[in-house]
N, C-alpha and C. Protein backbone atom coordinates (compact mmCIF):
# COMPACT_ATOMS: atom_id res chain seq x y z
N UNK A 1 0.85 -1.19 0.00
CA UNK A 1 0.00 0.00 0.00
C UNK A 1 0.89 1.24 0.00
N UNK A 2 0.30 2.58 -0.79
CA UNK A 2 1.33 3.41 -0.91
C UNK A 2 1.28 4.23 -0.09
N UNK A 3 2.15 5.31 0.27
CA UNK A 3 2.08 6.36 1.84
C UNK A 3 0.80 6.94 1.18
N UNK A 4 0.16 7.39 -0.09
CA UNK A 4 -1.30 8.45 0.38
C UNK A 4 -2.45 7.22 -0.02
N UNK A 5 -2.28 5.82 0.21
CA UNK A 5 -3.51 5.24 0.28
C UNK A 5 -3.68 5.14 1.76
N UNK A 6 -2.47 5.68 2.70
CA UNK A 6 -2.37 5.31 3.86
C UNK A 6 -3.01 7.00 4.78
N UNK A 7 -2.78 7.39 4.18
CA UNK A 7 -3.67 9.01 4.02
C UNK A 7 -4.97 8.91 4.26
N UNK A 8 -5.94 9.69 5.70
CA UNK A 8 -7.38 9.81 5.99
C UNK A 8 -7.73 10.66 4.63
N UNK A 9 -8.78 10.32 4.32
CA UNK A 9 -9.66 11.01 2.97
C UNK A 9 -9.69 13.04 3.72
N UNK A 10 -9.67 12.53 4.91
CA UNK A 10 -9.79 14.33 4.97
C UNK A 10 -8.28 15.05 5.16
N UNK A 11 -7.59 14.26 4.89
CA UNK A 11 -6.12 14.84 4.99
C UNK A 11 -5.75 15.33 3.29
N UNK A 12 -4.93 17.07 3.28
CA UNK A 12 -5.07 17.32 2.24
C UNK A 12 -3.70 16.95 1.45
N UNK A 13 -3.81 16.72 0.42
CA UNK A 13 -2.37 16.87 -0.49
C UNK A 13 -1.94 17.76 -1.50
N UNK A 14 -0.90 17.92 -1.21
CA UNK A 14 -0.37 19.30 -1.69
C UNK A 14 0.28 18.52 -3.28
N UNK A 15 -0.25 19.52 -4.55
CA UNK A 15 0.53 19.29 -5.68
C UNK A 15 1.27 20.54 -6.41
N UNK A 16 2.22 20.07 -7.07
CA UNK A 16 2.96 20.94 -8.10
C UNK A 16 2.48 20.77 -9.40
N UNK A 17 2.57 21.38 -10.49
CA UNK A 17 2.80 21.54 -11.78
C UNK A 17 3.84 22.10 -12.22
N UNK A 18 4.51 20.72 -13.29
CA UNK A 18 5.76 20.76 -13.02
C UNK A 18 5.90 20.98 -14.96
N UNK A 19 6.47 22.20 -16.00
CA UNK A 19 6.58 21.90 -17.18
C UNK A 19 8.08 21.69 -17.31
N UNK A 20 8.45 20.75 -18.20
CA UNK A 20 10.17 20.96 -18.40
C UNK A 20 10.29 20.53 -20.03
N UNK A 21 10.73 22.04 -20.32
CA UNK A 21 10.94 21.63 -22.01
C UNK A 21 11.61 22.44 -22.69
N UNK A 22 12.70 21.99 -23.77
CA UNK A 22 13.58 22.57 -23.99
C UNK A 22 13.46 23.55 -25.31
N UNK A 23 13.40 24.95 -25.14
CA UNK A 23 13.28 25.88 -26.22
C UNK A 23 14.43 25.63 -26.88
N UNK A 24 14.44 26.46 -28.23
CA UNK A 24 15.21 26.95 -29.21
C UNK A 24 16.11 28.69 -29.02
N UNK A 25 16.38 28.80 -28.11
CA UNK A 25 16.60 30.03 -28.08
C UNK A 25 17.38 30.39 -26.86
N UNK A 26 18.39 31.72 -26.90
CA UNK A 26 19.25 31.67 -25.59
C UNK A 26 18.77 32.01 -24.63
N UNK A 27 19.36 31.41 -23.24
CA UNK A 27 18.43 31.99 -21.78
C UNK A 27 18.79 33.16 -21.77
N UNK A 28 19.07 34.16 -22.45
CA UNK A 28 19.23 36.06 -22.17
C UNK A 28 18.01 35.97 -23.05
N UNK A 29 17.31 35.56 -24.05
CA UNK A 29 16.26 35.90 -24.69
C UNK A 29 15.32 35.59 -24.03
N UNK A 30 15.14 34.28 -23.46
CA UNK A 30 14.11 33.76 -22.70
C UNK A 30 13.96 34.62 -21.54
N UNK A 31 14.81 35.10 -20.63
CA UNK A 31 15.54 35.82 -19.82
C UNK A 31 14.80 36.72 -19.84
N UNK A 32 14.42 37.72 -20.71
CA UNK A 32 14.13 39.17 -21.46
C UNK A 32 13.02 38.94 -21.52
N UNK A 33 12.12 37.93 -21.96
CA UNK A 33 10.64 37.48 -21.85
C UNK A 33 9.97 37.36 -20.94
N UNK A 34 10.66 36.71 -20.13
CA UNK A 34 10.59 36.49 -18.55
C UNK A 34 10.31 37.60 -17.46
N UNK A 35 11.24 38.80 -17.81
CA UNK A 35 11.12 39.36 -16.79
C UNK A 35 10.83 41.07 -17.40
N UNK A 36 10.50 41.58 -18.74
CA UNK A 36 10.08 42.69 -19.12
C UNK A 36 8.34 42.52 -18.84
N UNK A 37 8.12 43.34 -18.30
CA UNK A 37 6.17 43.74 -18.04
C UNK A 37 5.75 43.57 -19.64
N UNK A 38 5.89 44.30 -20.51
CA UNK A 38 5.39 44.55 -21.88
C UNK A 38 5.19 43.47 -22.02
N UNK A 39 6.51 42.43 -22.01
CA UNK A 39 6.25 40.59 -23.28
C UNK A 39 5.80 40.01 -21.84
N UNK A 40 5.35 39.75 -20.83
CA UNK A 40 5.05 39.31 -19.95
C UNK A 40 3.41 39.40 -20.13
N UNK A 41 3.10 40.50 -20.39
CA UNK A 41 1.40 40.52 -21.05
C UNK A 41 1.32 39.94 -22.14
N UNK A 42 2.24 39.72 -22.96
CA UNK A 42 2.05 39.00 -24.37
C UNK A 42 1.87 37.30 -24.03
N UNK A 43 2.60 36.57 -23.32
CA UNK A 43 2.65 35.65 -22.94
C UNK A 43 1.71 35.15 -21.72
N UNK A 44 1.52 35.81 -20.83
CA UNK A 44 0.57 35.38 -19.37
C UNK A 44 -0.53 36.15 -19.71
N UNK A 45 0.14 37.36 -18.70
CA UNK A 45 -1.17 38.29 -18.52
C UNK A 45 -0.65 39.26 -18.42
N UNK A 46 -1.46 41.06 -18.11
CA UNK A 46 -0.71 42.04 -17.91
C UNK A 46 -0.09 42.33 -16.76
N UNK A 47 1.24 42.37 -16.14
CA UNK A 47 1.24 42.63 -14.55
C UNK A 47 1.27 44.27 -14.14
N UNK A 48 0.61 44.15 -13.36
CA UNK A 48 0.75 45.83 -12.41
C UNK A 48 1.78 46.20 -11.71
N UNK A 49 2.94 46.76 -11.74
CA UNK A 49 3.74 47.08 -10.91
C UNK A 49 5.12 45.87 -10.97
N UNK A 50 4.80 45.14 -12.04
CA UNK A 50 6.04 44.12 -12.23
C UNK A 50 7.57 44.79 -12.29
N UNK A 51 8.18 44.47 -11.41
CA UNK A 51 9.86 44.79 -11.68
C UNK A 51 10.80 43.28 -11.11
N UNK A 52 11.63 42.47 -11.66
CA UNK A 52 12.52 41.33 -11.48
C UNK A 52 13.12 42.24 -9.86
N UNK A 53 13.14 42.73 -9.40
CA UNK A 53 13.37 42.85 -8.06
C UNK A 53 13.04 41.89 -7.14
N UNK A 54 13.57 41.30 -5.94
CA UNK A 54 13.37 40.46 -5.00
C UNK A 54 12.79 41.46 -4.31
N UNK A 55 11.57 40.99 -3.74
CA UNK A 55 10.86 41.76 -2.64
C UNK A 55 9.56 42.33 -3.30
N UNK A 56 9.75 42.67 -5.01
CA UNK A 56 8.72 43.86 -5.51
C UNK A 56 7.42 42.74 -5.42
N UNK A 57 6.52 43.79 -5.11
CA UNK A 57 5.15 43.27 -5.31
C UNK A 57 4.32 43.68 -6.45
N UNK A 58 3.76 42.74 -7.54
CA UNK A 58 3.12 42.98 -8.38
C UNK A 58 1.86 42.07 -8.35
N UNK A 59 0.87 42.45 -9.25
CA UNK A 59 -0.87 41.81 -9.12
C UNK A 59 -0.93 41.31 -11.17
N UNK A 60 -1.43 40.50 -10.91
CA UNK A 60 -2.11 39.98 -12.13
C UNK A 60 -3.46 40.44 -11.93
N UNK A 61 -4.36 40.51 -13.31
CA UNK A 61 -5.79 40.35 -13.12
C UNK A 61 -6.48 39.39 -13.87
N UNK A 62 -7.05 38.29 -13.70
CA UNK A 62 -7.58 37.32 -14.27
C UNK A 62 -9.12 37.37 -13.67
N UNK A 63 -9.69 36.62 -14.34
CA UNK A 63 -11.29 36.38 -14.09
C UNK A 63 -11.75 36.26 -12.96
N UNK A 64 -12.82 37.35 -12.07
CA UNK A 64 -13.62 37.30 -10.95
C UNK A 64 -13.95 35.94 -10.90
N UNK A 65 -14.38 35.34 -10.24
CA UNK A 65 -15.40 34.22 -10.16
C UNK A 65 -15.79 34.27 -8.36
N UNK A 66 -17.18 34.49 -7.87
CA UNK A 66 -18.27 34.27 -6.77
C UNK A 66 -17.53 35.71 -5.77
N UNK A 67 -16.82 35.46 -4.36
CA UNK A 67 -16.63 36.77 -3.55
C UNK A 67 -15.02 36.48 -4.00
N UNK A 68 -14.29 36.47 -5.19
CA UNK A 68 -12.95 36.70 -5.23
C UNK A 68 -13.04 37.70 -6.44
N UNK A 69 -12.38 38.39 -6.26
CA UNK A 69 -11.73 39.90 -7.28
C UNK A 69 -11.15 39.74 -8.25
N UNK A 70 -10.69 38.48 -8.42
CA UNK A 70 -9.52 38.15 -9.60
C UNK A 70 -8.12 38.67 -9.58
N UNK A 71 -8.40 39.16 -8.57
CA UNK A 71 -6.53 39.60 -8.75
C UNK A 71 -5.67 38.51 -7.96
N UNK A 72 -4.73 38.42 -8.45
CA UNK A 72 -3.45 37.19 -8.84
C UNK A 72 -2.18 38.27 -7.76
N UNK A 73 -2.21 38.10 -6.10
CA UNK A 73 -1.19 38.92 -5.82
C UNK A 73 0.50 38.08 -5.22
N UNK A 74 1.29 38.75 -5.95
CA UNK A 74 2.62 38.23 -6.13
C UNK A 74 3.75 38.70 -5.68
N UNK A 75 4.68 38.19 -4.94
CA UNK A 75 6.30 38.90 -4.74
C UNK A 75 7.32 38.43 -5.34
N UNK A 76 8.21 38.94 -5.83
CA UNK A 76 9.32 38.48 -6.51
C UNK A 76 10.03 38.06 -5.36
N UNK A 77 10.42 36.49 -4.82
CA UNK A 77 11.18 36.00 -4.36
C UNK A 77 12.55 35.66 -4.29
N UNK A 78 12.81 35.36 -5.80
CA UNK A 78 14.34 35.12 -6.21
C UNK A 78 14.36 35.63 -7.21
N UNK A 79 15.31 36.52 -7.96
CA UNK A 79 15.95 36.47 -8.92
C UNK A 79 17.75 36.27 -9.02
N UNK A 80 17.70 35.14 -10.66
CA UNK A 80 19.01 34.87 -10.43
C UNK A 80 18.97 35.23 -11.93
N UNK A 81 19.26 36.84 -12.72
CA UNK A 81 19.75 36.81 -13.86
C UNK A 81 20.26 35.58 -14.94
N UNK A 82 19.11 35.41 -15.56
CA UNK A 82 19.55 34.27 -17.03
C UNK A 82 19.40 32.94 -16.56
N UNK A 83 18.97 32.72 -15.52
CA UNK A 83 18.77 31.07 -14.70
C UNK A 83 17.68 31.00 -13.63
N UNK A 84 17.12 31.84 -13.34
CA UNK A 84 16.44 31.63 -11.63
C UNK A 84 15.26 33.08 -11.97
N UNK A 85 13.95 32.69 -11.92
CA UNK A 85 13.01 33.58 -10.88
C UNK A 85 11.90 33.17 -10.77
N UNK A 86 11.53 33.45 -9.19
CA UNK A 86 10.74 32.73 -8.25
C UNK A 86 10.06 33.91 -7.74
N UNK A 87 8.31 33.36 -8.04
CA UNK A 87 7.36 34.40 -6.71
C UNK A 87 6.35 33.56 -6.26
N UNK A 88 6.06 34.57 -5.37
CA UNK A 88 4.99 33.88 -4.80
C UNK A 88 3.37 34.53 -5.87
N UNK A 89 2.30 33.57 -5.65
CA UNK A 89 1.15 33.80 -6.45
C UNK A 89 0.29 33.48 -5.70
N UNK A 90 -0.69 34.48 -5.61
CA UNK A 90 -1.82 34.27 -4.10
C UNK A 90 -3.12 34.72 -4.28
N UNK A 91 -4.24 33.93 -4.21
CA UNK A 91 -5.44 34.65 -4.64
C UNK A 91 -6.83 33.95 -4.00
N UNK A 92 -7.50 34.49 -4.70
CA UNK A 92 -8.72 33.54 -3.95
C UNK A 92 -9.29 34.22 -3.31
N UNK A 93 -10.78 33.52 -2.53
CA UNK A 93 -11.65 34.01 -1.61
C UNK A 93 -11.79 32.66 -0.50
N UNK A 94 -11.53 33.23 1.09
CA UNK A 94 -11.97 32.12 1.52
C UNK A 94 -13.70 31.65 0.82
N UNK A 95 -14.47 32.72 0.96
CA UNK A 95 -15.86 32.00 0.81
C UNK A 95 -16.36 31.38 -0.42
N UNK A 96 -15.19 31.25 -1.02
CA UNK A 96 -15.43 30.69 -2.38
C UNK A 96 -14.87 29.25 -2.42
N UNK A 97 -15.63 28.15 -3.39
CA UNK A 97 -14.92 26.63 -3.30
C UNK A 97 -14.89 26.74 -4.85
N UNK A 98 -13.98 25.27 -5.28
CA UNK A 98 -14.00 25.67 -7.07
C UNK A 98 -13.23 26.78 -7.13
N UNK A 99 -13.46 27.34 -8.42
CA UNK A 99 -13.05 28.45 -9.06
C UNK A 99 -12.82 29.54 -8.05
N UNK A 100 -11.55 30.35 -7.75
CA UNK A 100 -11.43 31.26 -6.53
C UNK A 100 -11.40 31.06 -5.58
N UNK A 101 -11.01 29.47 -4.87
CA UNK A 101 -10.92 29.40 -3.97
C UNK A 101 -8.97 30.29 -3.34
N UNK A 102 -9.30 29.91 -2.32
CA UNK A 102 -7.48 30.64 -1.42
C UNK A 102 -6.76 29.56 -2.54
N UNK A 103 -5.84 30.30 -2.53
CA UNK A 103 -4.60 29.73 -3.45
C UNK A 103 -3.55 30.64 -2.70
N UNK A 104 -2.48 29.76 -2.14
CA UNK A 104 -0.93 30.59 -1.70
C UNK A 104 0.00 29.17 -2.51
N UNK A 105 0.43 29.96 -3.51
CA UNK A 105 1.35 29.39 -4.46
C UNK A 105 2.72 29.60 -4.57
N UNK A 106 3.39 28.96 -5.56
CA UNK A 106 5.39 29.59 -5.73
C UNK A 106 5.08 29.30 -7.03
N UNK A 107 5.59 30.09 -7.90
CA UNK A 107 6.07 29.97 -9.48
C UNK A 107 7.47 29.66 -9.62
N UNK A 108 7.97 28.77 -9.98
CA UNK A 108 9.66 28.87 -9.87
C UNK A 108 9.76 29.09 -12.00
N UNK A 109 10.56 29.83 -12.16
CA UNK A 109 11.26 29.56 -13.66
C UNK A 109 12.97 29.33 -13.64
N UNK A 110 13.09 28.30 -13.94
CA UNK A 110 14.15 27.80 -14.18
C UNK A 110 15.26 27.32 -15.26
N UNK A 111 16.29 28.24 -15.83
CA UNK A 111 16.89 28.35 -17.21
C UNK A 111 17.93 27.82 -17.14
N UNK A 112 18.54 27.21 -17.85
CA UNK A 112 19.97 25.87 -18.16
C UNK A 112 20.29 25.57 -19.49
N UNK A 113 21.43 26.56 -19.70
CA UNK A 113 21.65 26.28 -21.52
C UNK A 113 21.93 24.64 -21.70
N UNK A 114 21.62 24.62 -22.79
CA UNK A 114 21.47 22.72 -23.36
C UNK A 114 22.16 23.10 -24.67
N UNK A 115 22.88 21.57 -25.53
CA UNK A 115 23.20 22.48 -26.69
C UNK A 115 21.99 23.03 -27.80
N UNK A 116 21.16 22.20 -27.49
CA UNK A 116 19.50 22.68 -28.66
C UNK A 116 19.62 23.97 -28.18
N UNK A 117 19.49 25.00 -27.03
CA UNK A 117 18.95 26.30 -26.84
C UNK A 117 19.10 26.36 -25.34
N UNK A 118 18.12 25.95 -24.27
CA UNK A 118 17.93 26.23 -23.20
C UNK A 118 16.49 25.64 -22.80
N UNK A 119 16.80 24.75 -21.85
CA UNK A 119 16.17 24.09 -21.02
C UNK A 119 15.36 24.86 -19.74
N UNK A 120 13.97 24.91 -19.92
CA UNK A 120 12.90 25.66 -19.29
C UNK A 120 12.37 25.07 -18.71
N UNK A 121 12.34 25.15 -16.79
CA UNK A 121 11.82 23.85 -15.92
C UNK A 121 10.76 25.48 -15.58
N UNK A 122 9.47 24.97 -15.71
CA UNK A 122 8.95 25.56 -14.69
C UNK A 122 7.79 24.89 -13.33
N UNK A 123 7.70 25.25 -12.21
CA UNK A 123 7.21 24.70 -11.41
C UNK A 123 6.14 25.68 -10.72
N UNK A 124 4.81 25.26 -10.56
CA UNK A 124 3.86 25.46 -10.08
C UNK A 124 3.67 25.03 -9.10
N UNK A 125 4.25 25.84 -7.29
CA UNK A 125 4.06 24.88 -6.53
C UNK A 125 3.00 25.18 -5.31
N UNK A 126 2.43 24.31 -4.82
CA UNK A 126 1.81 24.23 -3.46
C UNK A 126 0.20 24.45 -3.44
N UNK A 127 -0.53 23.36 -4.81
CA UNK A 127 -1.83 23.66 -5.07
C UNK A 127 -2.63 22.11 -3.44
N UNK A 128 -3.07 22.88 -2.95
CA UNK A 128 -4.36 21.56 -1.95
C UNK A 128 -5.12 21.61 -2.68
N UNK A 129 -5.03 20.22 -2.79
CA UNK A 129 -5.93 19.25 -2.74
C UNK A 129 -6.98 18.74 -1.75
N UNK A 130 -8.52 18.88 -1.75
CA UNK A 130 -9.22 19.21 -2.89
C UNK A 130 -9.54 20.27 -2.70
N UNK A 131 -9.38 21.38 -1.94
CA UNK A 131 -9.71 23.20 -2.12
C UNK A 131 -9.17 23.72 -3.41
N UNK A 132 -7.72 23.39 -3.75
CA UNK A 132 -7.59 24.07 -4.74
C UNK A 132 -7.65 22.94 -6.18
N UNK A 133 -8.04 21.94 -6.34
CA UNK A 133 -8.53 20.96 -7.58
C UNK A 133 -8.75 21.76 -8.98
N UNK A 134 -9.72 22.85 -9.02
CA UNK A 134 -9.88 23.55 -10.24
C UNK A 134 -8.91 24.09 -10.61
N UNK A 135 -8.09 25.05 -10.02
CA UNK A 135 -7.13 25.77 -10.59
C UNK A 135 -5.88 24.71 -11.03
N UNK A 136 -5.98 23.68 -10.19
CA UNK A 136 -4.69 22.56 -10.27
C UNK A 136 -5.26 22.07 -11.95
N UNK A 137 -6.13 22.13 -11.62
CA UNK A 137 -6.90 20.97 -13.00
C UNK A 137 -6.38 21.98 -14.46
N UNK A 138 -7.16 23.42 -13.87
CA UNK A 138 -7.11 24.28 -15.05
C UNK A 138 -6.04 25.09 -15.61
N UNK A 139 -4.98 24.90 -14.35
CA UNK A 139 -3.32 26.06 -14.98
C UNK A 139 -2.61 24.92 -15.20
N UNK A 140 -2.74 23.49 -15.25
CA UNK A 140 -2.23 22.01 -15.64
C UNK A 140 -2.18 22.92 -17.31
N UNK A 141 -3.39 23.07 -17.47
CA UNK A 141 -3.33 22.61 -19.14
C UNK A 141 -2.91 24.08 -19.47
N UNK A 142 -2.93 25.37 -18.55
CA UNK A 142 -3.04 26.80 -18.89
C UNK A 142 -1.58 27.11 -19.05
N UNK A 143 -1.05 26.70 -18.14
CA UNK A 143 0.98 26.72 -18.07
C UNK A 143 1.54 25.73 -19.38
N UNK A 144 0.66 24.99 -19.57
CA UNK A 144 1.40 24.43 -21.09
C UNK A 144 1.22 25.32 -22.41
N UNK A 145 0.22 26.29 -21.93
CA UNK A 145 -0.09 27.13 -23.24
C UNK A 145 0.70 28.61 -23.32
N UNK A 146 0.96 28.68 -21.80
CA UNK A 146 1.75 29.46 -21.67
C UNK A 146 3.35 29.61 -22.08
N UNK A 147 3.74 28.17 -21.77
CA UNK A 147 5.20 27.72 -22.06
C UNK A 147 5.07 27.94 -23.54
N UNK A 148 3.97 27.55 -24.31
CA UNK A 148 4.66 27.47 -26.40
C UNK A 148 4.13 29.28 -26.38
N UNK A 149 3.13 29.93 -25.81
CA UNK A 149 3.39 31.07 -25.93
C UNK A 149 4.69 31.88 -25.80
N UNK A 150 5.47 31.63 -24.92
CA UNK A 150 6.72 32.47 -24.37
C UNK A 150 7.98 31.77 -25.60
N UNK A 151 7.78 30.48 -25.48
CA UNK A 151 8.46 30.18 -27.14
C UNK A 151 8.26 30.92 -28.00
N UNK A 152 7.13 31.39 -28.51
CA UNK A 152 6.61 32.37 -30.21
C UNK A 152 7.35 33.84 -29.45
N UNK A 153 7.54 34.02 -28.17
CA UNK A 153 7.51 35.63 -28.08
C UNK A 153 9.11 35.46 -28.07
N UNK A 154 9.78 34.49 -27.65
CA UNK A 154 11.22 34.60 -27.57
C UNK A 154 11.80 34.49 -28.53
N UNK A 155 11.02 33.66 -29.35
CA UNK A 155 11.34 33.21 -31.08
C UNK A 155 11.44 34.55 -32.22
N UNK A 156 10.40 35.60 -31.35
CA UNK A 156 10.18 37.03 -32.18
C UNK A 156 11.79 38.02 -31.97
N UNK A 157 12.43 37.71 -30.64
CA UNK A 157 13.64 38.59 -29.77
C UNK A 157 14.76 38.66 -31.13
């Protein structure tokens, strides 16, 4: 039997979304995609107040859904020029289940030249299970569309 069949049904589990795939292009380009506000709306969404600073606080705005606002609020945790940046991503309504529920997340992006181009790990971490299930379910397939997006915008550099 495995350790979460050994898990009470009301005990929660925590998941990641994990993409790892290797672009065509150098990590200073990817780099530049990554962390300019302008191609950052081209690829995600628009951010408010985005700067690659450790510490800066910036907001996404994505879709209301029930008593949550839609705003997506974030700190730049790490930056490591051409290899490393990490925030936090936080949103939700407690009184909301499904769609908008609390979400306290980590985005990690992670860059490693390869000889093809550069190797792009990104990690989506710290979705509960089952409070946060929808968003796990729905940025599963949303971060893969995101990753060939940031390909076409780095592909444009």
């Amino acid at each position: 039997m495995s350790a979460a069949e050994l898990k009470p049904e009301t005990q929660e589990n925590v998941r990641d979304i994990v993409i790892d795939e290797v672009l065509p292009h150098a990590a200073e380009t990817i780099w530049k995609a990554l962390t300019s506000a302008q191609l950052i709306a081209r690829w995600l969404m628009s951010p408010t107040g985005f700067e690659a600073v450790e510490g800066n606080a910036f907001t996404f705005q994505t879709t209301p859904g029930g008593a949550w606002d839609g705003v997506i609020h974030c700190r730049v945790l790490e930056v490591v020029p051409n290899r490393r940046l990490v925030y936090a991503w936080k949103g939700g309504d407690a009184r909301n289940t499904g769609y908008g529920a609390p979400l306290d997340t980590v985005v990690t992006w992670s860059l490693s030249p390869v000889e093809a181009g550069t190797r792009i790990r990104l990690v989506h971490a710290g979705f509960v299970l089952p409070r946060n299930g929808s968003a796990y379910t729905g940025m599963s397939d949303g971060w893969k569309k995101v990753v060939r997006q940031l390909d076409e915008i780095s592909g444009e550099e």
